[in-house]
Protein backbone atom coordinates (compact mmCIF):
# COMPACT_ATOMS: atom_id res chain seq x y z
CA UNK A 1 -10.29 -54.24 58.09
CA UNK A 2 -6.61 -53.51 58.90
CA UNK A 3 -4.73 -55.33 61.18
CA UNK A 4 -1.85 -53.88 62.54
CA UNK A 5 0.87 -56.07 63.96
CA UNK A 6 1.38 -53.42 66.89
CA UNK A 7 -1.96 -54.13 68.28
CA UNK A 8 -1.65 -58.03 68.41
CA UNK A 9 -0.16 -60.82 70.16
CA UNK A 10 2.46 -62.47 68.34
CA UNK A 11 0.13 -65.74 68.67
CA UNK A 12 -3.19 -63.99 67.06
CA UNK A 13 -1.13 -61.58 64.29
CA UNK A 14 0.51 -65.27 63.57
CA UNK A 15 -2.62 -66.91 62.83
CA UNK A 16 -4.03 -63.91 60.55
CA UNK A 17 -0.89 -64.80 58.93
CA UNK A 18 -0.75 -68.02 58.29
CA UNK A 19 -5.13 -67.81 57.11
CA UNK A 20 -3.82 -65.19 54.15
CA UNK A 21 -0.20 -67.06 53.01
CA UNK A 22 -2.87 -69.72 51.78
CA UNK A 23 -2.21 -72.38 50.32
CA UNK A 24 1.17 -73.52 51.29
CA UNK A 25 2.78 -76.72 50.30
CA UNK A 26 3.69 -79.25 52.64
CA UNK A 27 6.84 -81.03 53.15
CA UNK A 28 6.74 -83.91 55.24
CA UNK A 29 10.20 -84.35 55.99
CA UNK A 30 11.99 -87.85 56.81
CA UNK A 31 15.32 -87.51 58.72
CA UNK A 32 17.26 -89.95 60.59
CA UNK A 33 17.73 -89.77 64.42
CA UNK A 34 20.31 -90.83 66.86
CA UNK A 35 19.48 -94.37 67.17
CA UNK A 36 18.73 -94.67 63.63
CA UNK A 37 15.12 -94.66 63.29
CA UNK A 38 13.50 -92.25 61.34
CA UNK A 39 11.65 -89.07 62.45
CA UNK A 40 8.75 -88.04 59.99
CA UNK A 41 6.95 -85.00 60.26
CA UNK A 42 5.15 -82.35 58.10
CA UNK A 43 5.99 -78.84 57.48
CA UNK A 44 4.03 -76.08 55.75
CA UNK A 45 6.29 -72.69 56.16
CA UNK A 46 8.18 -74.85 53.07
CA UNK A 47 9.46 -73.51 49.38
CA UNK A 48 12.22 -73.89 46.54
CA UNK A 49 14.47 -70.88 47.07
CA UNK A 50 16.69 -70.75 44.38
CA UNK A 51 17.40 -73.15 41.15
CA UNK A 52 21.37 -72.81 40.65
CA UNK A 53 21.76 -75.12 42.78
CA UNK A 54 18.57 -76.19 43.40
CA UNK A 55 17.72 -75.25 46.84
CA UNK A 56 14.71 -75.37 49.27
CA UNK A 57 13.64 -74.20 52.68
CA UNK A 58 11.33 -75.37 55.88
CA UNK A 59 11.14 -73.13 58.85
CA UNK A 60 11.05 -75.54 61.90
CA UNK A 61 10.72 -74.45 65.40
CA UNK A 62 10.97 -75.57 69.27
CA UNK A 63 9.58 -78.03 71.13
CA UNK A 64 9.55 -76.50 74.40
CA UNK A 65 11.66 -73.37 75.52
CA UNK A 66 14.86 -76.01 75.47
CA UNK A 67 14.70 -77.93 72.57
CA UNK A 68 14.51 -77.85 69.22
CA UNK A 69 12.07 -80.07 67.38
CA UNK A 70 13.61 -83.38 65.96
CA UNK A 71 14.16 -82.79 62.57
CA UNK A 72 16.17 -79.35 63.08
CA UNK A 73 18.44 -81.67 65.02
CA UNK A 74 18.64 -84.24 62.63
CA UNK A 75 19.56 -82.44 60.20
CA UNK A 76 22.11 -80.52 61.93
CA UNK A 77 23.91 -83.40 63.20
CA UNK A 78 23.40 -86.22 60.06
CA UNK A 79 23.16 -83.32 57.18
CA UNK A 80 20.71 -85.60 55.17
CA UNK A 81 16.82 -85.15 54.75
CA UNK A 82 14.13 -86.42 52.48
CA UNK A 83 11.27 -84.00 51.65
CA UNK A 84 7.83 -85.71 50.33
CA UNK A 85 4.82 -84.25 49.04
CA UNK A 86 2.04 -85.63 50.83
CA UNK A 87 -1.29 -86.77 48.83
CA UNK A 88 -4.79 -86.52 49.56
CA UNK A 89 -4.95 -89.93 50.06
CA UNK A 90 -2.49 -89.82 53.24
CA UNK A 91 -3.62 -86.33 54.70
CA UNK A 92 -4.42 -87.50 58.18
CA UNK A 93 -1.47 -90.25 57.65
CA UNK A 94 0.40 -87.00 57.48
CA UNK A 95 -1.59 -84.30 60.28
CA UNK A 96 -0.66 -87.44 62.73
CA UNK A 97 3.00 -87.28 62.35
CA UNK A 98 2.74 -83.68 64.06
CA UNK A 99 2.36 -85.26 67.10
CA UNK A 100 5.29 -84.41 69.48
CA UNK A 101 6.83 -88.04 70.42
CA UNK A 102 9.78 -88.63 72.47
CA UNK A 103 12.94 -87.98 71.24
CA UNK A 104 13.94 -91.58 69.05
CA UNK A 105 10.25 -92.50 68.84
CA UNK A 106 9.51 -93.24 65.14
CA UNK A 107 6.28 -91.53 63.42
CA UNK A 108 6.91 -94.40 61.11
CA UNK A 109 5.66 -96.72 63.88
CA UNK A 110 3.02 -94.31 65.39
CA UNK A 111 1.28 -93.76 62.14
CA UNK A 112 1.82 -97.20 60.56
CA UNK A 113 3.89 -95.72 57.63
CA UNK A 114 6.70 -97.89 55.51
CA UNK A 115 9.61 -97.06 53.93
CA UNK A 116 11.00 -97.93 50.80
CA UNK A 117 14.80 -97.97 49.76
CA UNK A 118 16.37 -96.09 46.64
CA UNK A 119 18.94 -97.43 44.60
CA UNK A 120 22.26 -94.54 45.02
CA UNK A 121 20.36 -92.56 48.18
CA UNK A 122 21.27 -93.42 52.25
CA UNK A 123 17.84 -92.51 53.06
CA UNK A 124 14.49 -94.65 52.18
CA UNK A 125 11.71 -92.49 50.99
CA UNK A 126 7.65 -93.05 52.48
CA UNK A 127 6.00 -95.51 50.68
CA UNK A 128 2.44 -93.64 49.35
CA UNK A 129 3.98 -89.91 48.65
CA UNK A 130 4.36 -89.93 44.66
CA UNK A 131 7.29 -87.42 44.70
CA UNK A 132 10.24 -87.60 47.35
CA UNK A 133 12.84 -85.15 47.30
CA UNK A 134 16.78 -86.11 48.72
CA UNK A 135 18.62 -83.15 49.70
CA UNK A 136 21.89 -82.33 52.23
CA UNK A 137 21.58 -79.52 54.66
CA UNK A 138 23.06 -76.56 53.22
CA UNK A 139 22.81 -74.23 55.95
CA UNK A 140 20.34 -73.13 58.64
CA UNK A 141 19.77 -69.37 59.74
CA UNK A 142 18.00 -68.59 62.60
CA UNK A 143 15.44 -66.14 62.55
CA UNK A 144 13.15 -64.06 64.90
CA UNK A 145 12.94 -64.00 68.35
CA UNK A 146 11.87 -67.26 68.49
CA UNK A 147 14.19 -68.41 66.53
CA UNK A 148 12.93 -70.75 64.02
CA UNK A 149 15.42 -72.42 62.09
CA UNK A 150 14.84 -71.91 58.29
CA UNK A 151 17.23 -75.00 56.87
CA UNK A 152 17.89 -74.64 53.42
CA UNK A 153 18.65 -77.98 51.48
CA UNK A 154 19.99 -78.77 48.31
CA UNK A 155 18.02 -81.17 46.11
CA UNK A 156 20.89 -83.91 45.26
CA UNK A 157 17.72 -85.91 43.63
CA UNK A 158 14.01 -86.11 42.78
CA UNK A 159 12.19 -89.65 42.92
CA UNK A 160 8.67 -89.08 41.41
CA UNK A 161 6.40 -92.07 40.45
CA UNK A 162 6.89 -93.45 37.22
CA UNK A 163 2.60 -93.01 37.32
CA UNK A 164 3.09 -89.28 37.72
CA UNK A 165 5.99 -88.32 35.03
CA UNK A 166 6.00 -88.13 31.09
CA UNK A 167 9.07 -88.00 29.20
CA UNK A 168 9.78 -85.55 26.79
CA UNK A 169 13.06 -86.51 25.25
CA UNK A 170 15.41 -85.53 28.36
CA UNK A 171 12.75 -83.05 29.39
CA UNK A 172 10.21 -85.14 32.23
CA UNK A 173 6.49 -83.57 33.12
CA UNK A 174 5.78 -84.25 36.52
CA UNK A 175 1.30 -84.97 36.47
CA UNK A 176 0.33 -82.25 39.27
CA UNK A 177 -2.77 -84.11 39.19
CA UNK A 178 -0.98 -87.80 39.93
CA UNK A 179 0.68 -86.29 42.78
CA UNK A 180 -2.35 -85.23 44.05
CA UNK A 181 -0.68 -83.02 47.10
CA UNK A 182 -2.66 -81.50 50.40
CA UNK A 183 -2.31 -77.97 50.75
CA UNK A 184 -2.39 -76.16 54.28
CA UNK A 185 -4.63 -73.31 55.01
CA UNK A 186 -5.61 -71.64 58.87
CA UNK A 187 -6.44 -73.22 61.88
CA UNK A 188 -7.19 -76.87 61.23
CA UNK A 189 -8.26 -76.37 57.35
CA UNK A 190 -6.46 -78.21 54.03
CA UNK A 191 -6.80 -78.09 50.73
CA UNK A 192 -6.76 -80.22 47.60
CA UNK A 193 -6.50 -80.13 44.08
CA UNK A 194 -8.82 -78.05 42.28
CA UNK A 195 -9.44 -76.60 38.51
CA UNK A 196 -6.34 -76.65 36.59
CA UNK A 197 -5.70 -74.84 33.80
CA UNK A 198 -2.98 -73.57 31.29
CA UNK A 199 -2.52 -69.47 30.87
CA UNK A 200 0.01 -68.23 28.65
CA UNK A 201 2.96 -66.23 29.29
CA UNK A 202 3.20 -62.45 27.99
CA UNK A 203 5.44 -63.22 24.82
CA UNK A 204 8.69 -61.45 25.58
């Protein structure tokens, strides 16, 4: 079947969409708001972008017609955000930090999360998420005529359990397998960790 964006809502070509970009990594973004508790919530329109320097994206959106969601204003305003992958072990930990809470109300409280400080970083990290990425806002383009901010951070620093990462002289491995991470798919579905396997690269 074809499906032709003409002939669609914006609402049912998005969800053909977002059921074929599958899967799509998570982050589930920590930020800081304006009374200095921390907002939490997950993101799966999320990426690296570039590696010199290393950059990534999430595309956040509105709450209402009138506000943008929490973490595009956090990050605006404070420039700092911390981007963990989320395990299958906290997957509905993580779905209910979606939930839209007043503006100041912690997800940290709502879903019974902790925090845990890092030596050199103003942000904590989530306890539970085995790799937590610190980055600094380095811009944010609007897009579309909804106008989804796509904020682009750079990585100043990657905390990944010592559990999860072999050493290689200065080289470090990072266990896909330790990290264990939730995928998103359509509609209400997730993924997990399958079959892994090595295939070599055409020699050049």
């Amino acid at each position: 079947m074809l499906f032709e964006q003409k002939n669609y809502s914006s609402g049912a070509f998005y969800q053909l969409m977002i059921q074929s970009i599958v899967p799509r990594p998570i982050a589930w973004v920590l930020s800081r708001n304006p009374n200095g508790t921390f907002n939490v919530a997950p993101f799966s329109f999320f990426n690296g972008v570039a590696s010199e320097p290393p950059l990534l994206m999430i595309s956040v959106g509105w709450k209402d017609e009138t506000t943008q969601k929490d973490t595009w204003v956090n990050v605006d305003e404070r420039n700092e955000f911390v981007v963990h992958i989320p395990p299958a072990d906290m997957a509905e930990a993580m779905v209910a930090t979606s939930k839209t809470l007043p503006l100041g109300e912690s997800e940290i409280d709502f879903a019974k999360l902790e925090t845990v400080s890092v030596d050199g970083q103003t942000l904590p990290r989530l306890s539970g998420p085995r790799v937590a990425m610190f980055c600094r806002k380095h811009k944010i383009i609007e897009l579309g005529t909804e106008r989804m901010g796509m904020i682009i951070g750079e990585i100043t620093a990657i905390w990944a359990d010592d559990e999860a990462v072999r050493m290689e002289g200065r080289r470090a491995h990072i266990d896909a397998r330790k990290i264990d991470p939730v995928a998103r798919l359509g509609g209400l579905q997730y993924g997990f960790l399958g079959d892994i396997k090595n295939i070599d690269r055409p020699s050049r």
